[in-house]
Protein backbone atom coordinates (compact mmCIF):
# COMPACT_ATOMS: atom_id res chain seq x y z
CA UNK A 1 -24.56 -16.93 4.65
CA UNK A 2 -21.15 -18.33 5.56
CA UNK A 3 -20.00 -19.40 2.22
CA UNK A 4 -20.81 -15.99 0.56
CA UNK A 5 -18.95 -13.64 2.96
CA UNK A 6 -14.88 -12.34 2.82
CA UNK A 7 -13.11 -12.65 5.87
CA UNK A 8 -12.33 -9.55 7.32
CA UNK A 9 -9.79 -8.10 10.11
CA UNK A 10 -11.12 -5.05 11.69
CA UNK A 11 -8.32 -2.92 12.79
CA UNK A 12 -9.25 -0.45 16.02
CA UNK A 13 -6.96 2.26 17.60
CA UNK A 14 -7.46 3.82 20.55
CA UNK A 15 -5.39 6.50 22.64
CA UNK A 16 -4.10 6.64 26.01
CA UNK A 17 -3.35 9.85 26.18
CA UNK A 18 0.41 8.97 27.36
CA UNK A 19 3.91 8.22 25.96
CA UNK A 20 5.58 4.58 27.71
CA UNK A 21 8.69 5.56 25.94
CA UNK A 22 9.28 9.31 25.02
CA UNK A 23 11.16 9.57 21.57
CA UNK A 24 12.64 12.84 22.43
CA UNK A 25 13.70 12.56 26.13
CA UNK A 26 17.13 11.89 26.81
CA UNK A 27 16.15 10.15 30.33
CA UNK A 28 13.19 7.99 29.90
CA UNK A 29 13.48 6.72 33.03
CA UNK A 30 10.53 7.83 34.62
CA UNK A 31 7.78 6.88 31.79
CA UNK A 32 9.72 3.20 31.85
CA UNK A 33 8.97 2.65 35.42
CA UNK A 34 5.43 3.74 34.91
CA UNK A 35 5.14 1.44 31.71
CA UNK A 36 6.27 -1.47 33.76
CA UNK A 37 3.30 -0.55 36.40
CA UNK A 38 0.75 -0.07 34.20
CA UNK A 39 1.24 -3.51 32.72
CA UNK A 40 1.71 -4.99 35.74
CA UNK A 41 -1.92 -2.99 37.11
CA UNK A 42 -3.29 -4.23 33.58
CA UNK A 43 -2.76 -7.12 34.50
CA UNK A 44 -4.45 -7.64 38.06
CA UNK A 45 -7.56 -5.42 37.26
CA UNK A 46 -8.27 -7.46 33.46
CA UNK A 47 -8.16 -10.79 35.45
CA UNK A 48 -11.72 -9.84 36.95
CA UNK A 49 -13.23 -9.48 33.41
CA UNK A 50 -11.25 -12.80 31.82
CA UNK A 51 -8.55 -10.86 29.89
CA UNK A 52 -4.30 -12.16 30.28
CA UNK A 53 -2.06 -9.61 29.58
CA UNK A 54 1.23 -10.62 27.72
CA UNK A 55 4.11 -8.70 28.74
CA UNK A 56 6.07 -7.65 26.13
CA UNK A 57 9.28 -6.01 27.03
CA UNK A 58 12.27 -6.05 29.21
CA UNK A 59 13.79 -2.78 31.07
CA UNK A 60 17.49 -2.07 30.04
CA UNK A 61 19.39 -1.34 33.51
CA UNK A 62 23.11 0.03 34.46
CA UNK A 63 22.89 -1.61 38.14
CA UNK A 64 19.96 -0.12 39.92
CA UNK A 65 19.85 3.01 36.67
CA UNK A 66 17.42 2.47 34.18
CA UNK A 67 18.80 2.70 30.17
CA UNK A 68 16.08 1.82 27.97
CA UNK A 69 14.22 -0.59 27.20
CA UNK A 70 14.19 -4.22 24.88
CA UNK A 71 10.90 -4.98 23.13
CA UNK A 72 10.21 -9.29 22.85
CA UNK A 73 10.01 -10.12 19.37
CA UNK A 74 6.13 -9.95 18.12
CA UNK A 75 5.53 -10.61 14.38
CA UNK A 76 3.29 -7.60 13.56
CA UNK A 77 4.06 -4.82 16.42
CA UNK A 78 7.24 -4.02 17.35
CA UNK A 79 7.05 -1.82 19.97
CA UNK A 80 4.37 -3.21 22.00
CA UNK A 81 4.65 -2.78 26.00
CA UNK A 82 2.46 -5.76 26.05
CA UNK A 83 -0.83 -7.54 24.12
CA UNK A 84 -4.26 -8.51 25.32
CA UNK A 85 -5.62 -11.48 25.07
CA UNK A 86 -8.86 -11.18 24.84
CA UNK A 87 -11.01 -13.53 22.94
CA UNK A 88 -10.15 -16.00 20.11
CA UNK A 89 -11.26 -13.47 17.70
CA UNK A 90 -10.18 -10.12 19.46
CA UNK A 91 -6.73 -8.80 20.80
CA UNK A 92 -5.38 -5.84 21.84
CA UNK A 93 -1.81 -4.53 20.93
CA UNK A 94 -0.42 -1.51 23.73
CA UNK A 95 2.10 0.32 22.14
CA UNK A 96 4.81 2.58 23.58
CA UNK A 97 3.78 5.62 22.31
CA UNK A 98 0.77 5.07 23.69
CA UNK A 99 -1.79 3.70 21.52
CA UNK A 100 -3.94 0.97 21.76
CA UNK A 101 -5.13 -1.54 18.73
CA UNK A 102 -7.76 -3.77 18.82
CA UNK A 103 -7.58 -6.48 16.11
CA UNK A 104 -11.05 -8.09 16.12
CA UNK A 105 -11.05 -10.92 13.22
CA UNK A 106 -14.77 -11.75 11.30
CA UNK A 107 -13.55 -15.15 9.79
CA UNK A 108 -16.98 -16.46 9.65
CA UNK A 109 -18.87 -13.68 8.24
CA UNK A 110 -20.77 -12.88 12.02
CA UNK A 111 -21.39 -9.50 10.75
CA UNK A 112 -23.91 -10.83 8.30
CA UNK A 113 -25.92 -12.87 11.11
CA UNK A 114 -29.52 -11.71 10.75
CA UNK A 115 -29.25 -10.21 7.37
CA UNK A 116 -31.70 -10.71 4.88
CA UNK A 117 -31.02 -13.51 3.00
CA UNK A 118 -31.97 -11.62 -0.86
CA UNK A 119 -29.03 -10.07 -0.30
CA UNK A 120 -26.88 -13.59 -1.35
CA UNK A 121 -28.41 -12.99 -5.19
CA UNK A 122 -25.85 -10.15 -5.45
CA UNK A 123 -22.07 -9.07 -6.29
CA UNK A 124 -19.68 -10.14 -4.00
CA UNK A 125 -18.52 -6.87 -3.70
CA UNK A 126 -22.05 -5.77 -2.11
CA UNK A 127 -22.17 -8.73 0.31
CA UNK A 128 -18.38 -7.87 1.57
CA UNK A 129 -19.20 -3.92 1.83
CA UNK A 130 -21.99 -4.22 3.50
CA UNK A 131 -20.45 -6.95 6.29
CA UNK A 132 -17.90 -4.62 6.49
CA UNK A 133 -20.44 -1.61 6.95
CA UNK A 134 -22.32 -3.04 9.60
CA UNK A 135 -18.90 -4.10 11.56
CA UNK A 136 -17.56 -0.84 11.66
CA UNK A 137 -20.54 0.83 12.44
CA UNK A 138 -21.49 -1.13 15.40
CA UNK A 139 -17.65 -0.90 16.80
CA UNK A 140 -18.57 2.53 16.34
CA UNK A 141 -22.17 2.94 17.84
CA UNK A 142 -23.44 4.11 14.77
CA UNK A 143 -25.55 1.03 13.53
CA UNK A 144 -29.28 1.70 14.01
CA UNK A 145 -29.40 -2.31 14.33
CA UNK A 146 -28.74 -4.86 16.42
CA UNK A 147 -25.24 -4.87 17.67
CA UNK A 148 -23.39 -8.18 15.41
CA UNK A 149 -19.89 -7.64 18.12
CA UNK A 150 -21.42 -7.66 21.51
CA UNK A 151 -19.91 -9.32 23.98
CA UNK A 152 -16.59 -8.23 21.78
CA UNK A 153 -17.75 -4.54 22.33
CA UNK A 154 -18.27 -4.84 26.01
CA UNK A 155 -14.86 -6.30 26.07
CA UNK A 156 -13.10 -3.43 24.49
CA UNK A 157 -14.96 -0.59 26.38
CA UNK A 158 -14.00 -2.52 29.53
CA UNK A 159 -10.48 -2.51 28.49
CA UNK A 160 -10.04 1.07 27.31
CA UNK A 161 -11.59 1.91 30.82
CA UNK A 162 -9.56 0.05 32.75
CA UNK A 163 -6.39 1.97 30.47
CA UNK A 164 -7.63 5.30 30.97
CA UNK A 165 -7.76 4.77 34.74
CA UNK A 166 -4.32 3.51 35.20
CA UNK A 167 -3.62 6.22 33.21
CA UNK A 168 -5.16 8.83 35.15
CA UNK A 169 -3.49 7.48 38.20
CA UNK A 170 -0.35 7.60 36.99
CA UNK A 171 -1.08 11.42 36.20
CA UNK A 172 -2.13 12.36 39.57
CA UNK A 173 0.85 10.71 40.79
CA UNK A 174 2.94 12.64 38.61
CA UNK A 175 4.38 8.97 37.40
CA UNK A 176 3.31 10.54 33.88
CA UNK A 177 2.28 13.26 31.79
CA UNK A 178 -1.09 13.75 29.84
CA UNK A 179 0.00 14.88 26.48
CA UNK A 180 -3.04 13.81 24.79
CA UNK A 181 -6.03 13.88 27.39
CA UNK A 182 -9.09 14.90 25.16
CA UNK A 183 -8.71 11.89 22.95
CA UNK A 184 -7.55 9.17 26.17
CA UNK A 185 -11.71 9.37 27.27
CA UNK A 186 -14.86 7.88 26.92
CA UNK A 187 -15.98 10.99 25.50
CA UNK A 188 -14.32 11.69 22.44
CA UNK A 189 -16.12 10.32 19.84
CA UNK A 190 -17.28 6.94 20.19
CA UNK A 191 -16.47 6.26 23.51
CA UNK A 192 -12.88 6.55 22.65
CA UNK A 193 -12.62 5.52 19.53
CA UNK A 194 -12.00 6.67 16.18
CA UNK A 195 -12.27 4.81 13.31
CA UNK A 196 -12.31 0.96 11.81
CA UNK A 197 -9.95 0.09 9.62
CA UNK A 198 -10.86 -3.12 7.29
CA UNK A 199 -8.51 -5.93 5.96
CA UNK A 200 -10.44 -8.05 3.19
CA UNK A 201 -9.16 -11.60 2.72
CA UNK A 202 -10.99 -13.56 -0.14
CA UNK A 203 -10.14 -16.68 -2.50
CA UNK A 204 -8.20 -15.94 -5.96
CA UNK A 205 -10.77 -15.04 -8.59
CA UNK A 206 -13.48 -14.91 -5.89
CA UNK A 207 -14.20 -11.17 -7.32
CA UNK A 208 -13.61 -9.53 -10.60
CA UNK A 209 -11.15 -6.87 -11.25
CA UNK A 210 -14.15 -4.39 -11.53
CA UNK A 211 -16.00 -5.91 -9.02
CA UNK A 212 -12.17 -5.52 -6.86
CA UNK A 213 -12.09 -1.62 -8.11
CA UNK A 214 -15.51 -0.89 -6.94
CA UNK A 215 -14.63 -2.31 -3.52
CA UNK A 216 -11.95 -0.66 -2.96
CA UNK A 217 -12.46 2.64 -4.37
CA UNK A 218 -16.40 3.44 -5.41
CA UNK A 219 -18.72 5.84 -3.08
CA UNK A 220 -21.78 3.66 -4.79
CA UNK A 221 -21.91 2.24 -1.36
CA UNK A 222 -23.22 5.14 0.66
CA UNK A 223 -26.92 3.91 1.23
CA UNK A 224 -25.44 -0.29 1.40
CA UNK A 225 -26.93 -0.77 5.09
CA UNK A 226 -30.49 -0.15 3.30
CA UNK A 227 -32.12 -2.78 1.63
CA UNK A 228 -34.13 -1.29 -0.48
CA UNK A 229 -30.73 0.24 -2.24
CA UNK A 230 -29.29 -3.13 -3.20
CA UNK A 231 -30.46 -3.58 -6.33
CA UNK A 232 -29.57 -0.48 -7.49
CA UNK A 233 -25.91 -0.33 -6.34
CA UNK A 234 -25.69 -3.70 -7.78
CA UNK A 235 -26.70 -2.96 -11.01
CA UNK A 236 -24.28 -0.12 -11.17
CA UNK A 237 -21.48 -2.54 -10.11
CA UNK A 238 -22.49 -4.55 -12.53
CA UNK A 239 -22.80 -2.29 -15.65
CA UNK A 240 -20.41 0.32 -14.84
CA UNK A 241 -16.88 0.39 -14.67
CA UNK A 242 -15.02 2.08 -11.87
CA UNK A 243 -13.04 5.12 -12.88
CA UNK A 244 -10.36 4.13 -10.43
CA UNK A 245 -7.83 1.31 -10.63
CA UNK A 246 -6.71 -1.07 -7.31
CA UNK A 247 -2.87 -0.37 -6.28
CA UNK A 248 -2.01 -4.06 -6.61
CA UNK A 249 1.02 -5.48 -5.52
CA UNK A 250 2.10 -8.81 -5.97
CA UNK A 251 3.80 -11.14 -3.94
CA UNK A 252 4.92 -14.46 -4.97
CA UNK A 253 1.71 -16.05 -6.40
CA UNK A 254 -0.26 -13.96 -4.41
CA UNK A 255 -1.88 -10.02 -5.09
CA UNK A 256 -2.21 -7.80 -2.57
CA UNK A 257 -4.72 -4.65 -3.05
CA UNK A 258 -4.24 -0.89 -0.90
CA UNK A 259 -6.56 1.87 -1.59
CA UNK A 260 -6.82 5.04 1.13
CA UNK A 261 -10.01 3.34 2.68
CA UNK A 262 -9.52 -0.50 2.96
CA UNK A 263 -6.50 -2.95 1.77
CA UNK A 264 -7.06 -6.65 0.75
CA UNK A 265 -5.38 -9.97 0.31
CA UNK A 266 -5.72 -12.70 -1.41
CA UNK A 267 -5.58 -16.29 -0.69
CA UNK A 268 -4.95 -20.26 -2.05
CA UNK A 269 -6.35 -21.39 1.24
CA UNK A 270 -9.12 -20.69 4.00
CA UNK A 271 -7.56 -19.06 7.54
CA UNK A 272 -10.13 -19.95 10.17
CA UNK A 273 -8.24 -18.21 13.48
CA UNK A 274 -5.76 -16.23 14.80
CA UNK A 275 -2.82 -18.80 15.01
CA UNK A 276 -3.68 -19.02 11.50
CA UNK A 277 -3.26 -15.23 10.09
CA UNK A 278 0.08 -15.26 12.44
CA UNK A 279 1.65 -18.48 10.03
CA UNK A 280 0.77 -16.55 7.15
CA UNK A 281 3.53 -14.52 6.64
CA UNK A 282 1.65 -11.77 3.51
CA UNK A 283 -0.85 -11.20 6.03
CA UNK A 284 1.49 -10.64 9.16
CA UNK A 285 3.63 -8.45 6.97
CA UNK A 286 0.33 -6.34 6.13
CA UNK A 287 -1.23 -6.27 9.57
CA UNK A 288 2.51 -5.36 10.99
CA UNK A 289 2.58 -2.10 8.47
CA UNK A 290 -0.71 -0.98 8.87
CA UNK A 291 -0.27 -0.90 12.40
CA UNK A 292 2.57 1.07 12.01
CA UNK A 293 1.09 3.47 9.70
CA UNK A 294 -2.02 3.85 11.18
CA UNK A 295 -0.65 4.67 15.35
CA UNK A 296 1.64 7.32 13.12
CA UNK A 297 -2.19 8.16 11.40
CA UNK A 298 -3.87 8.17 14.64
CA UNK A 299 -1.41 10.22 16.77
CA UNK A 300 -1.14 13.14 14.09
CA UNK A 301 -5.05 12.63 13.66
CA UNK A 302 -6.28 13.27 17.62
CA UNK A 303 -3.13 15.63 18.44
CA UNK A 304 -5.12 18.17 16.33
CA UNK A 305 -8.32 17.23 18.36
CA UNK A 306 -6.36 17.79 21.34
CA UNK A 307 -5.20 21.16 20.29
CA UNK A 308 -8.68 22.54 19.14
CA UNK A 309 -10.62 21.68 22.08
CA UNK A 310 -7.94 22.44 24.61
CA UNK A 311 -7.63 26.44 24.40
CA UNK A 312 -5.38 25.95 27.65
CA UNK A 313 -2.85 24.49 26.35
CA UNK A 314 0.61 25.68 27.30
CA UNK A 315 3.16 27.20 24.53
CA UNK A 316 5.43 24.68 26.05
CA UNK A 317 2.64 21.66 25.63
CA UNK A 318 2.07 22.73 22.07
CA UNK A 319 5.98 22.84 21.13
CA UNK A 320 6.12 19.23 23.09
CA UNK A 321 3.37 17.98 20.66
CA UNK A 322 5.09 19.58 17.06
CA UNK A 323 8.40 18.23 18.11
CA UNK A 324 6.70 14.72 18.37
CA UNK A 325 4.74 15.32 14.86
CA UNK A 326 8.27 16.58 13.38
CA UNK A 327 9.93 13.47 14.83
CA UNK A 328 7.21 11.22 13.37
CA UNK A 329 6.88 13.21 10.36
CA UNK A 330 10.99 12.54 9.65
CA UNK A 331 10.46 8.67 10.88
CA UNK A 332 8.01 7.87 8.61
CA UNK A 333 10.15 9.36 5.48
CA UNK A 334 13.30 7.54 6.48
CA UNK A 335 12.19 4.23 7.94
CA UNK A 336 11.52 2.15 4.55
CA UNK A 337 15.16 1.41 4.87
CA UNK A 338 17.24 -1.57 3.16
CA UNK A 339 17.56 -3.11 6.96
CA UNK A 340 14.17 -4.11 6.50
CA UNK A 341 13.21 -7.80 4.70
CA UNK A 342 11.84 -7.39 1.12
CA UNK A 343 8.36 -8.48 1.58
CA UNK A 344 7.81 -5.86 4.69
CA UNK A 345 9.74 -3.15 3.35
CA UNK A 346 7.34 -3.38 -0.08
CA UNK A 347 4.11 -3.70 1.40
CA UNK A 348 5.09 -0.91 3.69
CA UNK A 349 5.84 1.35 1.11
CA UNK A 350 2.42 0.68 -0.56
CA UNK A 351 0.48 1.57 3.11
CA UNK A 352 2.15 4.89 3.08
CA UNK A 353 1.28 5.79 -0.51
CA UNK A 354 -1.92 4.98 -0.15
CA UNK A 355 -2.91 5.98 3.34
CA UNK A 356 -1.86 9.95 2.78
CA UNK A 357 -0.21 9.91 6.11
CA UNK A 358 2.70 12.05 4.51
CA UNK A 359 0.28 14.92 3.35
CA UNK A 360 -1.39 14.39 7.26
CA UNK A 361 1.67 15.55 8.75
CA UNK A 362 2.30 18.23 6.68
CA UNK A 363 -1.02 19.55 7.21
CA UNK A 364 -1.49 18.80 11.52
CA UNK A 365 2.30 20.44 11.52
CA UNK A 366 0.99 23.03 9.77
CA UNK A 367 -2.63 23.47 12.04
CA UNK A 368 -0.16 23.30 15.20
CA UNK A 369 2.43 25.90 14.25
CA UNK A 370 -0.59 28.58 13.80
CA UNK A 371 -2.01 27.29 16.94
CA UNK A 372 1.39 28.74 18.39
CA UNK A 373 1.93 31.35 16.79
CA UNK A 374 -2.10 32.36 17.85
CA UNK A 375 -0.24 31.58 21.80
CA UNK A 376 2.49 33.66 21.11
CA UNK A 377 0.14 36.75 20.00
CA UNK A 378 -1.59 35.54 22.82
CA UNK A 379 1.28 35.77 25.03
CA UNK A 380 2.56 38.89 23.54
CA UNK A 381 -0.69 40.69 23.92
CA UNK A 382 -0.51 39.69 27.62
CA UNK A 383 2.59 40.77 28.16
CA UNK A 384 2.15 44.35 26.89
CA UNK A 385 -1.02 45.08 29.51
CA UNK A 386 1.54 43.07 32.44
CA UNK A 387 3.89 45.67 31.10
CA UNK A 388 0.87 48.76 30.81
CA UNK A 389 0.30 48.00 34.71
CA UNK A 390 4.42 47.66 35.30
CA UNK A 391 4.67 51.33 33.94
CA UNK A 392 1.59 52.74 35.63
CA UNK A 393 2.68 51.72 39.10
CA UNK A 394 6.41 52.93 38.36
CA UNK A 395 4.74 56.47 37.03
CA UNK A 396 2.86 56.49 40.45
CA UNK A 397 6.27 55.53 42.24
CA UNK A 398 8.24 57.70 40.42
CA UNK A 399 5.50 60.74 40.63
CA UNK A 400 5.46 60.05 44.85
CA UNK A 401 9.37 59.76 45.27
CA UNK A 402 9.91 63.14 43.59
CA UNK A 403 7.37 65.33 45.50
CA UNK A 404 9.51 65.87 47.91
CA UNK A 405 12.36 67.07 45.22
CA UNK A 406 9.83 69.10 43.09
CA UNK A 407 8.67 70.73 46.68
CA UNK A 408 12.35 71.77 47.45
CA UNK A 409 12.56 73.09 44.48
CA UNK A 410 9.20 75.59 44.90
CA UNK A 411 10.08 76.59 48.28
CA UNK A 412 14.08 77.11 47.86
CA UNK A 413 15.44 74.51 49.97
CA UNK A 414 17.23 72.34 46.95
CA UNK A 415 21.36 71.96 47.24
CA UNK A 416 23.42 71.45 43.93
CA UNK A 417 23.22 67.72 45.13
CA UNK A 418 19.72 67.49 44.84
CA UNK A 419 20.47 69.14 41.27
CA UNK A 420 22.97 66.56 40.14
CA UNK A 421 20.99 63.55 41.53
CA UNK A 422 17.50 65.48 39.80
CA UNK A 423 19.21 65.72 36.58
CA UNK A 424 20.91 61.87 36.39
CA UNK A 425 17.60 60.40 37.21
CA UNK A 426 15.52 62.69 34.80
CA UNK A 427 18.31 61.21 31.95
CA UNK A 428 17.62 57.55 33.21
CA UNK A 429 13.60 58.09 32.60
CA UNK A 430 14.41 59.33 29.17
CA UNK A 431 16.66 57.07 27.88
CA UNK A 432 14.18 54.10 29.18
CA UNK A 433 11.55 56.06 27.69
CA UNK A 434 13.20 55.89 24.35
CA UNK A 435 14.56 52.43 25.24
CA UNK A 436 11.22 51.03 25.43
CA UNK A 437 9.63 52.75 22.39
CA UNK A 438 12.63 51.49 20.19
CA UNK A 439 11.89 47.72 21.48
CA UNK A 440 8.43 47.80 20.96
């Protein structure tokens, strides 16, 4: 099966429901020391399952004051607190605004272990959909199957655990802040995770240019895990053209393919590891901006989540998490700058086109601003029955203090001072009467 399958790189966020380093804090003090614990805890507790944990940053200090903080130089993540090593084929990438990516790497076409071998008689397109189908949905624990990742999958669950804990200790400590704690669980959706997002890599020529747009773009796959469907989706491949064209950028001798769903690369030469995808310096520069684009993606994505299924969120939460969408929102349209190198800046540009990330942040900043202004009338409604109980007890305050006046006054015992002091008080109620019915 080996020679018929694409190499793929499976791309796998994952939130921890924190921020390391807090965009919009002037003193990030606090979240720095906790960043250099949790790596540190990382550490110690994935040494019992066979993980090393790469630190990946130095604290910035003014004597004993902390100032920022001074990321080591990593080809494809930039802001990384530190990477996982976990197997040959599988690491994970903790980033400082506190998502997680797995990059698990099917070189050898293990995805297609166990599949029926009729299915090598058809397009090349079919064969790398379908490996690519059964990957993501057994990452995902949708694959009625076998698991094809499972000792990978064990790894990652264990992982994300051991995150969320440290997390969650650091919260009850009050060493950090849940901003996101819906989406940092085992519960939200499958067991923490989200969605897969697949690199191709195949030979020059390998596929046709139809064969290429139907990969990249067609919905004839739907039914692809099923057999019985594979002659029929490869006869439309095959006698159909696809209506849409592959964004296709090239680089050197090399193309380069984005679409919203999947992006590709091509190669003169096989990559057979991870050392190998890190010397090649079109696939680094891809892997580096879709992890870029896709932790923007992912935080816009679940901070929605969060805000739907967490009706107890605080005005001042829900202003924390729009600022941090605005800020993202304005980083993403101003950092494809001209201090970045050719080759990075271009491919960048490409993964933002194509990924819609742009139109997501209009959209969750949209969702979140009626969120609070549904607080506010919230808010506002509470505050006029606080202020309905406020006036009732003042009305019964008001009505006992001047019993004693209004009795005076029916038995003939009132002095001109009890007049004056009568009147100025009766012109106090009024004008707050009319006060309040002005401010309404």
């Amino acid at each position: 099966m080996e020679q018929n399958m694409v190499s793929q790189i499976h791309i796998i966020p994952f939130d921890l429901g924190c921020v390391f380093f807090d965009c919009l804090s002037i003193d990030n003090s606090k979240n720095l020391c906790f960043a250099e614990y949790f790596v540190d805890k990382l550490s110690l507790e994935c040494a019992n399952i066979g993980v090393s944990i790469e630190k990946n940053f130095q604290l910035k200090k003014l004597g004993k004051t902390i100032t920022g903080i001074k990321y080591n130089d990593n080809p494809i993540a930039e802001q990384a607190i530190c990477i996982a090593h976990i197997q040959s084929n599988l690491k994970c990438y903790i980033l400082s605004n506190g998502v997680g990516f797995f990059l698990l790497t099917d070189l050898d076409g293990k995805a297609l272990n166990g599949t029926d071998k009729s299915i090598l008689q058809y397009s090349k397109a079919l064969i790398a959909n379908y490996q690519k189908k059964i990957s993501q949905s057994t990452i995902l624990n949708r694959y009625e199957g076998d698991d094809v990742f499972v000792e990978e999958e064990k790894l990652m669950l264990q992982l994300r655990e051991i995150c969320w804990k440290i997390v969650a200790e650091g919260v009850s400590k009050k060493k950090i802040s849940h901003i996101r704690k819906f989406s940092a669980a085992k519960t939200y959706k499958a067991e923490g995770l989200s969605y897969v997002l697949t690199a191709y890599i195949f030979k020059e020529n390998e596929l046709t240019q139809n064969e290429l747009n139907h990969l990249m773009h067609s919905t004839i796959f739907g039914k692809v895990l099923d057999s019985k469907e594979w002659e029929h989706i490869n006869e439309t491949i095959q006698k159909s053209t696809c209506e849409e064209n592959t964004i296709t950028l090239k680089i050197g001798n090399r193309n380069t393919y984005y679409s919203w769903s999947a992006v590709a690369v091509e190669i003169h030469e096989d990559i057979n590891s991870f050392d190998e995808i890190m010397n090649d310096m079109v696939l680094v520069a891809l892997l580096k901006a879709e992890l870029y684009v896709q932790s923007r993606w992912f935080v816009a994505d679940n901070s929605m989540d969060n805000v739907n299924k967490n009706s107890s969120y605080s005005m001042e939460t829900l202003q924390r998490l729009a600022s941090l969408i605005e800020f993202s929102q304005a980083e993403i349209e101003s950092d494809i700058s001209a201090n970045m190198n050719t080759l990075y800046k271009k491919i960048l540009n490409q993964v933002v086109i194509t990924s819609e990330v742009k139109q997501l942040y209009k959209s969750v900043a949209n969702q979140i601003n009626t969120q609070k202004k549904i607080k506010e009338a919230q808010y506002q409604d509470k505050k006029r029955k606080n202020k309905l109980i406020v006036d009732l007890f003042l009305a019964v305050f008001s009505a006992s203090s001047l019993y004693k006046t209004i009795s005076d006054l029916v038995y003939g015992s009132f002095s001109w001072v009890n007049w004056l002091l009568f009147g100025a008080m009766s012109l106090v109620a009024v004008g707050t009467i009319i006060f309040n019915y002005k401010n309404k």
